[in-house]
PDB file of N, CA and C in Angstrom:
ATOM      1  N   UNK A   1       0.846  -1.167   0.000  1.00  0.00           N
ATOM      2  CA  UNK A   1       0.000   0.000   0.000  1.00  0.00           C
ATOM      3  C   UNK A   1       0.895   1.235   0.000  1.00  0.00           C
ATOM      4  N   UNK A   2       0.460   2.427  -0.484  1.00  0.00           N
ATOM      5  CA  UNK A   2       1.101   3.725  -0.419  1.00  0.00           C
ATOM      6  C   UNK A   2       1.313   3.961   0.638  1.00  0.00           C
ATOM      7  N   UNK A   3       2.126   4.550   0.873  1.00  0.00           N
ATOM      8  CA  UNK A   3       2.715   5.167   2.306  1.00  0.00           C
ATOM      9  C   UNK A   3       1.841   6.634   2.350  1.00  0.00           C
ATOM     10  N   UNK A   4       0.985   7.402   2.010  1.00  0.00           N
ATOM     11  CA  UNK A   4      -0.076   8.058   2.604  1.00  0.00           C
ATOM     12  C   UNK A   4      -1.392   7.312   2.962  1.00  0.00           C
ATOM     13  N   UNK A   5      -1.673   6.317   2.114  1.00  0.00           N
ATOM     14  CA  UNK A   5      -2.689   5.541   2.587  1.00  0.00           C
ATOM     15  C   UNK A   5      -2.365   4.735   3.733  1.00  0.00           C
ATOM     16  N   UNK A   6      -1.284   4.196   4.075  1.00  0.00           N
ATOM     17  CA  UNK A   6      -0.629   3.662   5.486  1.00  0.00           C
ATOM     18  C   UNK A   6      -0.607   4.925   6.805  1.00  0.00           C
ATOM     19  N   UNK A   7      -0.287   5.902   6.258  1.00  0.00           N
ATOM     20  CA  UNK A   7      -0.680   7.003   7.337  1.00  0.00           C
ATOM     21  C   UNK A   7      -1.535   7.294   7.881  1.00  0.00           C
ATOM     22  N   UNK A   8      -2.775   7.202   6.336  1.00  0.00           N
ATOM     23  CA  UNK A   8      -3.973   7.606   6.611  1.00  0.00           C
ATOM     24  C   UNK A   8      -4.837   6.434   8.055  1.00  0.00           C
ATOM     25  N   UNK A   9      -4.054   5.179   7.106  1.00  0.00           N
ATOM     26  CA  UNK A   9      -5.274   4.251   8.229  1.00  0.00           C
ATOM     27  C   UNK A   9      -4.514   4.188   9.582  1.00  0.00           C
ATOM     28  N   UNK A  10      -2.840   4.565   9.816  1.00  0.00           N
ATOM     29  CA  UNK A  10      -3.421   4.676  11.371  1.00  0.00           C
ATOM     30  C   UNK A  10      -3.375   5.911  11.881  1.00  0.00           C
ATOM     31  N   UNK A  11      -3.441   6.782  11.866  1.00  0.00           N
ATOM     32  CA  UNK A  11      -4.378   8.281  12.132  1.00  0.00           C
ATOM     33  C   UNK A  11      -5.987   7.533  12.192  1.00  0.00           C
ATOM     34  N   UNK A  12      -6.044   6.769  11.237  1.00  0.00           N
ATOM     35  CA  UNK A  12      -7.497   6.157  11.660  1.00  0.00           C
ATOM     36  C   UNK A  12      -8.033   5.449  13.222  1.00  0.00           C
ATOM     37  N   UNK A  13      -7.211   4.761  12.804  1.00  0.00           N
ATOM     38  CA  UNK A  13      -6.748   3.191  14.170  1.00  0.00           C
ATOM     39  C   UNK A  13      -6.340   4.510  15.635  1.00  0.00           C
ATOM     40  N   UNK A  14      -5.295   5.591  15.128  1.00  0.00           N
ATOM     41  CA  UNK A  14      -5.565   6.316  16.272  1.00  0.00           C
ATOM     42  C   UNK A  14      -6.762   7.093  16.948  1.00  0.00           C
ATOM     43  N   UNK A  15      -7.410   7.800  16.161  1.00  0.00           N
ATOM     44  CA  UNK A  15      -8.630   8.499  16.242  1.00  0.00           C
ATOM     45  C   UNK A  15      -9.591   7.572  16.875  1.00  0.00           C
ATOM     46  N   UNK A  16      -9.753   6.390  16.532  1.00  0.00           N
ATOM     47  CA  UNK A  16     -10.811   5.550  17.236  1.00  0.00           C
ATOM     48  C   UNK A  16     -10.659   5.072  18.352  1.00  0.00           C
ATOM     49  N   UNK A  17      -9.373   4.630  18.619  1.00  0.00           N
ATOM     50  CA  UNK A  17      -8.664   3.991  19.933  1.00  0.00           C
ATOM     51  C   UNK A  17      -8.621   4.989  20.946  1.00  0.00           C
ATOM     52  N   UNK A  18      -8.693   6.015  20.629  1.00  0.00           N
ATOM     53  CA  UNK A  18      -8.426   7.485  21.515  1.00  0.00           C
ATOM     54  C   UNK A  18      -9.970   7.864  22.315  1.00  0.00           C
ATOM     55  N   UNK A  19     -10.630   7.860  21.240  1.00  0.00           N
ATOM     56  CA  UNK A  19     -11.973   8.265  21.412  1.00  0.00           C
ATOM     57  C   UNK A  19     -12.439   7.238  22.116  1.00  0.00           C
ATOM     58  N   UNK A  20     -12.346   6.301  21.955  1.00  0.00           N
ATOM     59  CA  UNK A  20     -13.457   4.886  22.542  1.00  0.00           C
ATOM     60  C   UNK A  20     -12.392   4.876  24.621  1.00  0.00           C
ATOM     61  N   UNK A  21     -11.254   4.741  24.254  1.00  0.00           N
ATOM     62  CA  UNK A  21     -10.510   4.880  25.994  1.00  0.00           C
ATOM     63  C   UNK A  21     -10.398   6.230  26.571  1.00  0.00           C
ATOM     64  N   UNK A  22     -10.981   7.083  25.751  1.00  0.00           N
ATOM     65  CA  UNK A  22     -11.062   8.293  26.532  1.00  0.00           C
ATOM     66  C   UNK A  22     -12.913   8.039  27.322  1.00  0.00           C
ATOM     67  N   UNK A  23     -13.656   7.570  26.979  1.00  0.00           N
ATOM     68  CA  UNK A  23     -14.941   7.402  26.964  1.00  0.00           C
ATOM     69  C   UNK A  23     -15.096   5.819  28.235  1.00  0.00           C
ATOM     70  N   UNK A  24     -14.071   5.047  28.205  1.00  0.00           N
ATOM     71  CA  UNK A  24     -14.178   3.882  28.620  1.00  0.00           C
ATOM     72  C   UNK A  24     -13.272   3.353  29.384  1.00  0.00           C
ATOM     73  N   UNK A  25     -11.948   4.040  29.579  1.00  0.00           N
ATOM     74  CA  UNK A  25     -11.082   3.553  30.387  1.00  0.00           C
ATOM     75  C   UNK A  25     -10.039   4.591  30.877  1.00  0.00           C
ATOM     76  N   UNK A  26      -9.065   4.610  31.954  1.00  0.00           N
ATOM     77  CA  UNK A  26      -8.536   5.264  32.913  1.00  0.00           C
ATOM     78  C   UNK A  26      -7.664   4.799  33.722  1.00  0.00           C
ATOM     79  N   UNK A  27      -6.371   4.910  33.926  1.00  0.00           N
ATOM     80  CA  UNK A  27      -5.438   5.868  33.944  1.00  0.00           C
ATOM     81  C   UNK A  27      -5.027   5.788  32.724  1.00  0.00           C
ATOM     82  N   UNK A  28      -4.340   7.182  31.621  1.00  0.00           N
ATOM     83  CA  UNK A  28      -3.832   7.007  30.107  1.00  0.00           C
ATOM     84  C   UNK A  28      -2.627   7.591  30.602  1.00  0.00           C
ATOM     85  N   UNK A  29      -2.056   6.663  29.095  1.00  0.00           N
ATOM     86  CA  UNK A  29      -0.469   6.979  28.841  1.00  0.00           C
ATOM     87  C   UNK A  29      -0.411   7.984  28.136  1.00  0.00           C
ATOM     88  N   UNK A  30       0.738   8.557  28.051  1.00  0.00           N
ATOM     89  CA  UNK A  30       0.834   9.246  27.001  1.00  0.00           C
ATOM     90  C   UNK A  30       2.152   8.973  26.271  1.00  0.00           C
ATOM     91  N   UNK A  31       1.976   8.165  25.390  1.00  0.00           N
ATOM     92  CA  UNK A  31       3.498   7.572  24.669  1.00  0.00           C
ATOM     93  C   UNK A  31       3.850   7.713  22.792  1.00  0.00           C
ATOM     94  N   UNK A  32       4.998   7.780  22.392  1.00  0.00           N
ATOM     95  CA  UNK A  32       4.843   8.258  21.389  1.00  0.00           C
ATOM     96  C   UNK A  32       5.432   6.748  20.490  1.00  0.00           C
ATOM     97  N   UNK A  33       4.814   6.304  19.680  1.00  0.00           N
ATOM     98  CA  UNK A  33       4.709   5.245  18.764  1.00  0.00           C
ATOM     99  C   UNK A  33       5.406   5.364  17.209  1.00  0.00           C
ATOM    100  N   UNK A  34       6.391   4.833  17.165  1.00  0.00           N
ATOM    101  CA  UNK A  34       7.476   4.658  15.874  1.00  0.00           C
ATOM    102  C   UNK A  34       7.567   3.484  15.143  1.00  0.00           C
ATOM    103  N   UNK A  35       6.853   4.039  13.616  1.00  0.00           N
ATOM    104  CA  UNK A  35       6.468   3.225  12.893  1.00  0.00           C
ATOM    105  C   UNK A  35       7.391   2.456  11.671  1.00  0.00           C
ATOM    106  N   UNK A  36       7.691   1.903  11.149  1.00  0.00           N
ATOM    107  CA  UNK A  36       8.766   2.549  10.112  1.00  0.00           C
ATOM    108  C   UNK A  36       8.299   1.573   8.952  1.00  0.00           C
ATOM    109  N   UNK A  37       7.593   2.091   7.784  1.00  0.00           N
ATOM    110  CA  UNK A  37       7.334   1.711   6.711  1.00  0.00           C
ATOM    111  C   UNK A  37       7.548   2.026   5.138  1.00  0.00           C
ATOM    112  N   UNK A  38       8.199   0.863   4.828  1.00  0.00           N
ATOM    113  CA  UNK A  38       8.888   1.578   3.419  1.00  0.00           C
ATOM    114  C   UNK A  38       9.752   2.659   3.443  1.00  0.00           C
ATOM    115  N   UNK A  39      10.935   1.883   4.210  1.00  0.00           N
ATOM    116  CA  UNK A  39      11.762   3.077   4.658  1.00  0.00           C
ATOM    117  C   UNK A  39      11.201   4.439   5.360  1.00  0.00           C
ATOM    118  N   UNK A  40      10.054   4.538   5.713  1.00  0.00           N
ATOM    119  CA  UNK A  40      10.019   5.736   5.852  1.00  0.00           C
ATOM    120  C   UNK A  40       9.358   5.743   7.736  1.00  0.00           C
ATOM    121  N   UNK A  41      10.031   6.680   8.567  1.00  0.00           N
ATOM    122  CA  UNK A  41       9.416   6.687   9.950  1.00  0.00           C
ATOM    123  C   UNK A  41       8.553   7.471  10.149  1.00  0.00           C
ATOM    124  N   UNK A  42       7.765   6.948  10.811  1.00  0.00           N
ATOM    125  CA  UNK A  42       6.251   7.501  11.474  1.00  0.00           C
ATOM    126  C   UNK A  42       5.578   7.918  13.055  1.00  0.00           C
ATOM    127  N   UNK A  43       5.900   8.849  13.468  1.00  0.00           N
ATOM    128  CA  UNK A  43       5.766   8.569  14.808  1.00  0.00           C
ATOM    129  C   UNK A  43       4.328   9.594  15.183  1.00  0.00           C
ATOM    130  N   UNK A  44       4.040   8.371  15.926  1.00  0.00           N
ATOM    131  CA  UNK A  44       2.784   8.679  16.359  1.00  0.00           C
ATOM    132  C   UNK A  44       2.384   8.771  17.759  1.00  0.00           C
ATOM    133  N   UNK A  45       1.875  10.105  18.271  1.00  0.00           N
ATOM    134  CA  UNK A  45       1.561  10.467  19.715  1.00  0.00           C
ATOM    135  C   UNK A  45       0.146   9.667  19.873  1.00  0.00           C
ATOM    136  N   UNK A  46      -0.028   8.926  21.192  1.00  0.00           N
ATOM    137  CA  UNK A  46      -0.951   8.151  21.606  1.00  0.00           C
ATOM    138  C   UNK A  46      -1.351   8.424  23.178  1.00  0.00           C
ATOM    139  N   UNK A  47      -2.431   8.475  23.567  1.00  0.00           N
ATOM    140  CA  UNK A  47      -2.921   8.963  24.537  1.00  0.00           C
ATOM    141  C   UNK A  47      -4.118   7.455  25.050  1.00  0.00           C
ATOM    142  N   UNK A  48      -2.945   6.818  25.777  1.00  0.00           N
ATOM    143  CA  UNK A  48      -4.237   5.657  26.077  1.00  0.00           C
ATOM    144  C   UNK A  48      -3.977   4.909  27.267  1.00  0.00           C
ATOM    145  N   UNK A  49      -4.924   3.902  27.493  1.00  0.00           N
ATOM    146  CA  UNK A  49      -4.377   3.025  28.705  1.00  0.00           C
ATOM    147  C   UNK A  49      -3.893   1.790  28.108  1.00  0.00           C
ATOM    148  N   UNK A  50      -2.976   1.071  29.442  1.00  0.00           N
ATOM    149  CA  UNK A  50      -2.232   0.004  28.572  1.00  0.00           C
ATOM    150  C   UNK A  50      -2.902  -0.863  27.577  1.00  0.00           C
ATOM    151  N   UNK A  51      -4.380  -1.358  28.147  1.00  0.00           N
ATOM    152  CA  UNK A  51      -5.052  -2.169  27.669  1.00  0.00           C
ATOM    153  C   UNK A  51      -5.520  -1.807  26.222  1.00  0.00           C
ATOM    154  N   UNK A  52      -5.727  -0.496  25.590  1.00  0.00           N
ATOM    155  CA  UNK A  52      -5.819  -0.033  24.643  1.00  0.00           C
ATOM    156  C   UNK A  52      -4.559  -0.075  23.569  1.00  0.00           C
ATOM    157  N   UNK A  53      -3.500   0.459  24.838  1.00  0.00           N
ATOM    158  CA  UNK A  53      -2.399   0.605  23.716  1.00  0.00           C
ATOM    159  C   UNK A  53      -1.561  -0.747  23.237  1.00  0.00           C
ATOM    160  N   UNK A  54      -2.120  -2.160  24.279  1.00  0.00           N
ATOM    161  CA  UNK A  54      -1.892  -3.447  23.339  1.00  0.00           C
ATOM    162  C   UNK A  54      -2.158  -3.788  22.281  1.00  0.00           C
ATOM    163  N   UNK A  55      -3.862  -3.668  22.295  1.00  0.00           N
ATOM    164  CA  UNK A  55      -4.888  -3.433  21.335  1.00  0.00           C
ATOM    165  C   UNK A  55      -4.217  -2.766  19.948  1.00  0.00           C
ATOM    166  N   UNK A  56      -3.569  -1.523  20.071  1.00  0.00           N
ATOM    167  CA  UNK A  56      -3.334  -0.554  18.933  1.00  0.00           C
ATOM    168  C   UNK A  56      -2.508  -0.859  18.117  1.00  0.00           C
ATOM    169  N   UNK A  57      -1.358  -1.488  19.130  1.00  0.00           N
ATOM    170  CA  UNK A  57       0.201  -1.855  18.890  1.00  0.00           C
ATOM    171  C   UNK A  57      -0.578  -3.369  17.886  1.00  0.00           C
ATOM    172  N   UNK A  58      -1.242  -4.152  18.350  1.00  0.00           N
ATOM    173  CA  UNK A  58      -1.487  -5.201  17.626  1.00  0.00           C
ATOM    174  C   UNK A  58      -2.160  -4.954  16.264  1.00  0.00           C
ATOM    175  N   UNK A  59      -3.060  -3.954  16.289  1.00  0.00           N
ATOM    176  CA  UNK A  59      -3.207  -3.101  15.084  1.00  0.00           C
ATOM    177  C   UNK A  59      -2.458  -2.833  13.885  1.00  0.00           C
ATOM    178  N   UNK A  60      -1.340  -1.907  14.439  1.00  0.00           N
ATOM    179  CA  UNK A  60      -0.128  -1.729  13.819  1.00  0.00           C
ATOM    180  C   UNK A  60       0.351  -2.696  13.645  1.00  0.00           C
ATOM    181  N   UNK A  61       0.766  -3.455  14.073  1.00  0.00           N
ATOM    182  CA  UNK A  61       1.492  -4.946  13.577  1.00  0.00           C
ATOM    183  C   UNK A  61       0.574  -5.459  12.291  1.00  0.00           C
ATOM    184  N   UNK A  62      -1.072  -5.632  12.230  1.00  0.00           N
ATOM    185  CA  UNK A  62      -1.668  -6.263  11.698  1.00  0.00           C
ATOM    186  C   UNK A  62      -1.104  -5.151  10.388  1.00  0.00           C
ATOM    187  N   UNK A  63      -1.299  -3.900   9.857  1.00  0.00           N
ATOM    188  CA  UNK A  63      -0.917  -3.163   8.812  1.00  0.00           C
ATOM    189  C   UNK A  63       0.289  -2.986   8.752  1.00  0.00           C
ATOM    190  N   UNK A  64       1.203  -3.276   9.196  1.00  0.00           N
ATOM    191  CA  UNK A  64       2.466  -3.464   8.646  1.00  0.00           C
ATOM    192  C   UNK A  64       2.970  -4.351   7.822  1.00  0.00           C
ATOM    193  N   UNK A  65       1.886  -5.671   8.410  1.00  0.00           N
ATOM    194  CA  UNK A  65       2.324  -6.629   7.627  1.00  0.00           C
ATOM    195  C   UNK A  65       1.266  -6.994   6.887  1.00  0.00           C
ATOM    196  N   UNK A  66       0.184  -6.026   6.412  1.00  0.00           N
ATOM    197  CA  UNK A  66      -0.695  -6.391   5.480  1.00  0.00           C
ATOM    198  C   UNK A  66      -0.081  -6.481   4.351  1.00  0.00           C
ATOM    199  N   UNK A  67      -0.200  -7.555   3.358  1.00  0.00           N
ATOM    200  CA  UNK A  67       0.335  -8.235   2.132  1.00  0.00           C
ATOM    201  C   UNK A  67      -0.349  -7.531   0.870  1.00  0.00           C
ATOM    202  N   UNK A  68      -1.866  -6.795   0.585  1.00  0.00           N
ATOM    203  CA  UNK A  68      -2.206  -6.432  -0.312  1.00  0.00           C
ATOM    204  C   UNK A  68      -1.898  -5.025  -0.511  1.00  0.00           C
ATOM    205  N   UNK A  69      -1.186  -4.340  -1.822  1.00  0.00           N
ATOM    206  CA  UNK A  69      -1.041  -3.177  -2.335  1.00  0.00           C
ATOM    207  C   UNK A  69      -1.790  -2.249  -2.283  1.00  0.00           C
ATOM    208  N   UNK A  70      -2.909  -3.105  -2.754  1.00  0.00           N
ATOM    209  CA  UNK A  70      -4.131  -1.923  -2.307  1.00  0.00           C
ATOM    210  C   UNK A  70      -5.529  -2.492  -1.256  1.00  0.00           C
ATOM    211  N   UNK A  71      -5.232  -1.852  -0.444  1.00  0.00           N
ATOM    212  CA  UNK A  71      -5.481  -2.395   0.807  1.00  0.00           C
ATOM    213  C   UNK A  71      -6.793  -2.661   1.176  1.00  0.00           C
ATOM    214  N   UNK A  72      -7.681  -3.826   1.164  1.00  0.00           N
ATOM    215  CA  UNK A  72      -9.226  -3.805   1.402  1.00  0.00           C
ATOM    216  C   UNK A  72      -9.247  -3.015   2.767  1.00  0.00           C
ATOM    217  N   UNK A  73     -10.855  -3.119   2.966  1.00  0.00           N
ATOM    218  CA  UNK A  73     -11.252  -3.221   4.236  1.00  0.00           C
ATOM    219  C   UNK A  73     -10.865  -4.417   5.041  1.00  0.00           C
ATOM    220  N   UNK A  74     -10.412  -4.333   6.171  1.00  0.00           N
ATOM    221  CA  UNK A  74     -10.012  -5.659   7.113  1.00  0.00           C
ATOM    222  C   UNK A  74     -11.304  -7.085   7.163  1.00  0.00           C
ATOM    223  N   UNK A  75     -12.915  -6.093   7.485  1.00  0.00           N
ATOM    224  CA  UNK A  75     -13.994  -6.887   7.377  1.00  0.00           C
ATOM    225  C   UNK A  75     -14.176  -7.481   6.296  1.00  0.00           C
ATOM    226  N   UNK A  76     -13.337  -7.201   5.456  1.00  0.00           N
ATOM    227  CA  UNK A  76     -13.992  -7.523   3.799  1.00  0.00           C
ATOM    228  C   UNK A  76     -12.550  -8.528   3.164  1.00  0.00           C
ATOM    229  N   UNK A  77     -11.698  -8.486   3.852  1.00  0.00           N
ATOM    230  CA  UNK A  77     -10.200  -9.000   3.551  1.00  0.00           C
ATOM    231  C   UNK A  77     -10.387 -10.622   3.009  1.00  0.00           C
ATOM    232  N   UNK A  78      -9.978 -10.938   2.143  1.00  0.00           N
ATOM    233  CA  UNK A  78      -9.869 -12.439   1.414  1.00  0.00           C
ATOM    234  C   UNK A  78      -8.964 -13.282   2.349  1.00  0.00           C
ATOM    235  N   UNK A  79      -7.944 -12.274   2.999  1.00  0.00           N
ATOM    236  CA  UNK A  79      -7.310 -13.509   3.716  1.00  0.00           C
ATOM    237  C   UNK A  79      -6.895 -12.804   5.064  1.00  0.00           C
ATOM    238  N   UNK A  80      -8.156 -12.839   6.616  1.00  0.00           N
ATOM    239  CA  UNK A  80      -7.730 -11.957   7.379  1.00  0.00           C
ATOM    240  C   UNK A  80      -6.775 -12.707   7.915  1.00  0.00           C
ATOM    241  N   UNK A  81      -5.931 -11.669   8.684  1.00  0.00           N
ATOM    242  CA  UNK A  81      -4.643 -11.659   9.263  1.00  0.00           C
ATOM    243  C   UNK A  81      -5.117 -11.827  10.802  1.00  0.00           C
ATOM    244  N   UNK A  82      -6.060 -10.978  11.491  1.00  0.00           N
ATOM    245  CA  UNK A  82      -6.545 -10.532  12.882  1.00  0.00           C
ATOM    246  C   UNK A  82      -7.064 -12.093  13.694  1.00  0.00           C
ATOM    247  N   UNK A  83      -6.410 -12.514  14.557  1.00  0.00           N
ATOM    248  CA  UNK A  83      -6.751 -13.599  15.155  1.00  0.00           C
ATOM    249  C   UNK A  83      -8.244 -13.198  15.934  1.00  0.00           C
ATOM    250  N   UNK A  84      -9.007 -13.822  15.799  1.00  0.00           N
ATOM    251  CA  UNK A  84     -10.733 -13.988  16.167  1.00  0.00           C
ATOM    252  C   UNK A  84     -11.066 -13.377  17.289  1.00  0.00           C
ATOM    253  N   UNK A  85     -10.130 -13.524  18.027  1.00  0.00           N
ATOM    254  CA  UNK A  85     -10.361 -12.653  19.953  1.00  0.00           C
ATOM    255  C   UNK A  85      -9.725 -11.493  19.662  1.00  0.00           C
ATOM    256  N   UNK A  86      -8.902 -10.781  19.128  1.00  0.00           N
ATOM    257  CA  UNK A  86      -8.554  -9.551  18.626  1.00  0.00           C
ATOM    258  C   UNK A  86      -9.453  -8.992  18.011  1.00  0.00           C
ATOM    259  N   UNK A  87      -9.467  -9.592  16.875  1.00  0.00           N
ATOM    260  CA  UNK A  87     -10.955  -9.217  15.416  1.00  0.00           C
ATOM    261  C   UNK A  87     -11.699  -8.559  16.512  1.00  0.00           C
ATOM    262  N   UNK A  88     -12.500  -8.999  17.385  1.00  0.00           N
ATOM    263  CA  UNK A  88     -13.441  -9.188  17.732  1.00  0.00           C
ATOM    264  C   UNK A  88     -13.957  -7.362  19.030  1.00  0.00           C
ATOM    265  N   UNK A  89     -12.272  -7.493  19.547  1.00  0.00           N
ATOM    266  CA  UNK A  89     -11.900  -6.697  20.282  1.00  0.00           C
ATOM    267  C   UNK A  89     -11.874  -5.260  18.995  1.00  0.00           C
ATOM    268  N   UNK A  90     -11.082  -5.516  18.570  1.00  0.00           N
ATOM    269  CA  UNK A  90     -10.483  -3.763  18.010  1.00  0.00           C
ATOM    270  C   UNK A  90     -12.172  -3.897  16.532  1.00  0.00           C
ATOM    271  N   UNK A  91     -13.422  -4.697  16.777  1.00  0.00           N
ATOM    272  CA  UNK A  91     -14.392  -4.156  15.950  1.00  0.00           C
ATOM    273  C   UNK A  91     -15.406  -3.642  16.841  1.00  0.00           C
ATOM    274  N   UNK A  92     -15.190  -4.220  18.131  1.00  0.00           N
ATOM    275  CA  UNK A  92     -16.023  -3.039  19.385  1.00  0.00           C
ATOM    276  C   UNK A  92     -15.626  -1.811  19.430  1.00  0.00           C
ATOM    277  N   UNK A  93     -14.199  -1.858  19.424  1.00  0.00           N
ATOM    278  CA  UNK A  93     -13.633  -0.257  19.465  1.00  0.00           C
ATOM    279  C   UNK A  93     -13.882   0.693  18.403  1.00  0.00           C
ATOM    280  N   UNK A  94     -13.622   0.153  16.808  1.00  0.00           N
ATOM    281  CA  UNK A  94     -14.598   0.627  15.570  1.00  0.00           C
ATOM    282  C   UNK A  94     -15.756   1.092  15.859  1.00  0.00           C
ATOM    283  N   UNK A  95     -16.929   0.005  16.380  1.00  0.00           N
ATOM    284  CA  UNK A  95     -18.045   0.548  16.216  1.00  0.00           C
ATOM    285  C   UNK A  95     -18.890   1.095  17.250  1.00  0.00           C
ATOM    286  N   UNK A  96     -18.045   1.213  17.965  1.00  0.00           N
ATOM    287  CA  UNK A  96     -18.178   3.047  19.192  1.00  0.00           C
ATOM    288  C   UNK A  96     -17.650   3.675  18.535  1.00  0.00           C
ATOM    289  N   UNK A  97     -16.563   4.174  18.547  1.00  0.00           N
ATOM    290  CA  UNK A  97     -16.228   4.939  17.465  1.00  0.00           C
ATOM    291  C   UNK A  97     -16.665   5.857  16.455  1.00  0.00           C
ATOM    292  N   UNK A  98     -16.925   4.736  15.462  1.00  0.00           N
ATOM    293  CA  UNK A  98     -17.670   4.840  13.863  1.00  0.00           C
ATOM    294  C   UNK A  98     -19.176   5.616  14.370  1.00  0.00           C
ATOM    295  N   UNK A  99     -19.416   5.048  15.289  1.00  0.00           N
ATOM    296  CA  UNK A  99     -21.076   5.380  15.824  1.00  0.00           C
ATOM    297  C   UNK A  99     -20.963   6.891  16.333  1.00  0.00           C
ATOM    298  N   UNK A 100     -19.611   6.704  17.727  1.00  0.00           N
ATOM    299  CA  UNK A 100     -19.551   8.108  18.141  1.00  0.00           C
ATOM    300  C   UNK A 100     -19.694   9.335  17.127  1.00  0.00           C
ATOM    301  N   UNK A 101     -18.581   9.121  16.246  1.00  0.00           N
ATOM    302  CA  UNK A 101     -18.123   9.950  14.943  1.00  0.00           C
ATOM    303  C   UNK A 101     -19.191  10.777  14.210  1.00  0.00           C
ATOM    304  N   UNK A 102     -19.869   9.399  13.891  1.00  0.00           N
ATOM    305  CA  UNK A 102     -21.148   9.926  12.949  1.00  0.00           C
ATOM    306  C   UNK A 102     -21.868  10.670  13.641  1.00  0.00           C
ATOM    307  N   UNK A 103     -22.481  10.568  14.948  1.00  0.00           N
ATOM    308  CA  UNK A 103     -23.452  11.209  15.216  1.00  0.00           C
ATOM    309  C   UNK A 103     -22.940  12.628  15.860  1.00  0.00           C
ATOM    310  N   UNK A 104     -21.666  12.873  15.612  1.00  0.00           N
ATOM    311  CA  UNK A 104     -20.849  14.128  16.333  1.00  0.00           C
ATOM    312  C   UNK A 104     -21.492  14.859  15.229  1.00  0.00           C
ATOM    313  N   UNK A 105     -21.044  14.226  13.716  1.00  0.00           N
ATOM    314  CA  UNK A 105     -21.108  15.355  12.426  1.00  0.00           C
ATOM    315  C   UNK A 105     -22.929  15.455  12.436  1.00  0.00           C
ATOM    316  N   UNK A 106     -23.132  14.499  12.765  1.00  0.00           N
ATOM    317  CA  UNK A 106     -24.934  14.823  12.063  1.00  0.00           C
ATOM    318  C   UNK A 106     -25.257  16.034  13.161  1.00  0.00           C
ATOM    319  N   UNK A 107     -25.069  16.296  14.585  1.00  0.00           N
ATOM    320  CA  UNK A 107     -25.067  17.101  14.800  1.00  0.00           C
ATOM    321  C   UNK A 107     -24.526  18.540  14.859  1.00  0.00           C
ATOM    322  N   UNK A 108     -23.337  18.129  14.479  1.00  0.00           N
ATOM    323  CA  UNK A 108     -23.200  19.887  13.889  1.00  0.00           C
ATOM    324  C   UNK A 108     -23.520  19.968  12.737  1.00  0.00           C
ATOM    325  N   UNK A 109     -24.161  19.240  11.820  1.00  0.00           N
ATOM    326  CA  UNK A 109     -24.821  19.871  10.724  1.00  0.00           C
ATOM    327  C   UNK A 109     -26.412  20.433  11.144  1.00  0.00           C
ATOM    328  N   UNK A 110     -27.285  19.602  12.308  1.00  0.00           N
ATOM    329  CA  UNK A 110     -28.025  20.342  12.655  1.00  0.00           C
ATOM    330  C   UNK A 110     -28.042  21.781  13.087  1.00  0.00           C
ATOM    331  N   UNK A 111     -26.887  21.460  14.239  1.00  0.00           N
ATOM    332  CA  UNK A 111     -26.978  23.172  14.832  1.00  0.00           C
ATOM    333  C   UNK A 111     -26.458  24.158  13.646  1.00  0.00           C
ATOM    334  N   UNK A 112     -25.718  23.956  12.288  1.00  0.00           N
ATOM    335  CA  UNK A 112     -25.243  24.704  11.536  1.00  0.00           C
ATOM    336  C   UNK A 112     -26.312  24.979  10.925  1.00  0.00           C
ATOM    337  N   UNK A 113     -27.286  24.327  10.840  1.00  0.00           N
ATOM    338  CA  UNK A 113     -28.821  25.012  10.287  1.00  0.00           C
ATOM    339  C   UNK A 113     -29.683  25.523  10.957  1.00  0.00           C
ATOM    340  N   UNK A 114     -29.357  25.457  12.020  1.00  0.00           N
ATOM    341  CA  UNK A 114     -29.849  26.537  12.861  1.00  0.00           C
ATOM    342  C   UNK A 114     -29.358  28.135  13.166  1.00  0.00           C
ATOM    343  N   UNK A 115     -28.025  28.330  12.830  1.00  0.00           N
ATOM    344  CA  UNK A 115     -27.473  29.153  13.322  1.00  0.00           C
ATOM    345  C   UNK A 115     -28.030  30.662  12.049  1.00  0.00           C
TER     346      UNK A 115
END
């Protein structure tokens, strides 16, 4: 995969992991995460608790060593990588998340029609 599309998805993987243990868990780290793909390093500030930041780190492992160029969706993947008790874990954290997310924007598009 491109190395902006590798950025992009974990800025993704971060944004969700952040949001869902800021909402769900306590005491957070604050540690900074070094990536290095296709020659190129990535470091990423993370704000979480350990139990999250296993979770994330296993994440990252799973896209580092994703094998397709152009990268499916993980749910949709021909040959997943994510062992079943993980899967299972980081698609709860998705779909708080995904859920939180959406309903942040639908509401500021309400109040923006109000204003």
């Amino acid at each position: 995969m491109e190395i902006t599309k590798f950025k992009e998805e974990t800025q993704t993987l971060k944004k969700f992991f952040e949001l869902y243990c800021e909402d769900k868990h306590s005491p957070k780290e604050k540690i900074t995460k070094i990536l290095t793909y296709k020659n190129e390093t990535i470091h990423i500030d993370l704000n979480l608790c350990p139990e999250c930041l296993e979770k994330i780190q296993y994440s990252f492992d799973r896209l580092l060593d994703c094998p397709h160029e152009i990268k499916p969706r993980c749910r949709t993947c021909p040959n997943p990588c994510y062992e079943k008790k993980q899967w299972k874990e980081v698609a709860k954290v998705m779909r708080y998340s995904g859920t939180k997310l959406g309903l942040s924007l639908v509401k500021k598009k309400i109040k923006s029609l109000f204003k």
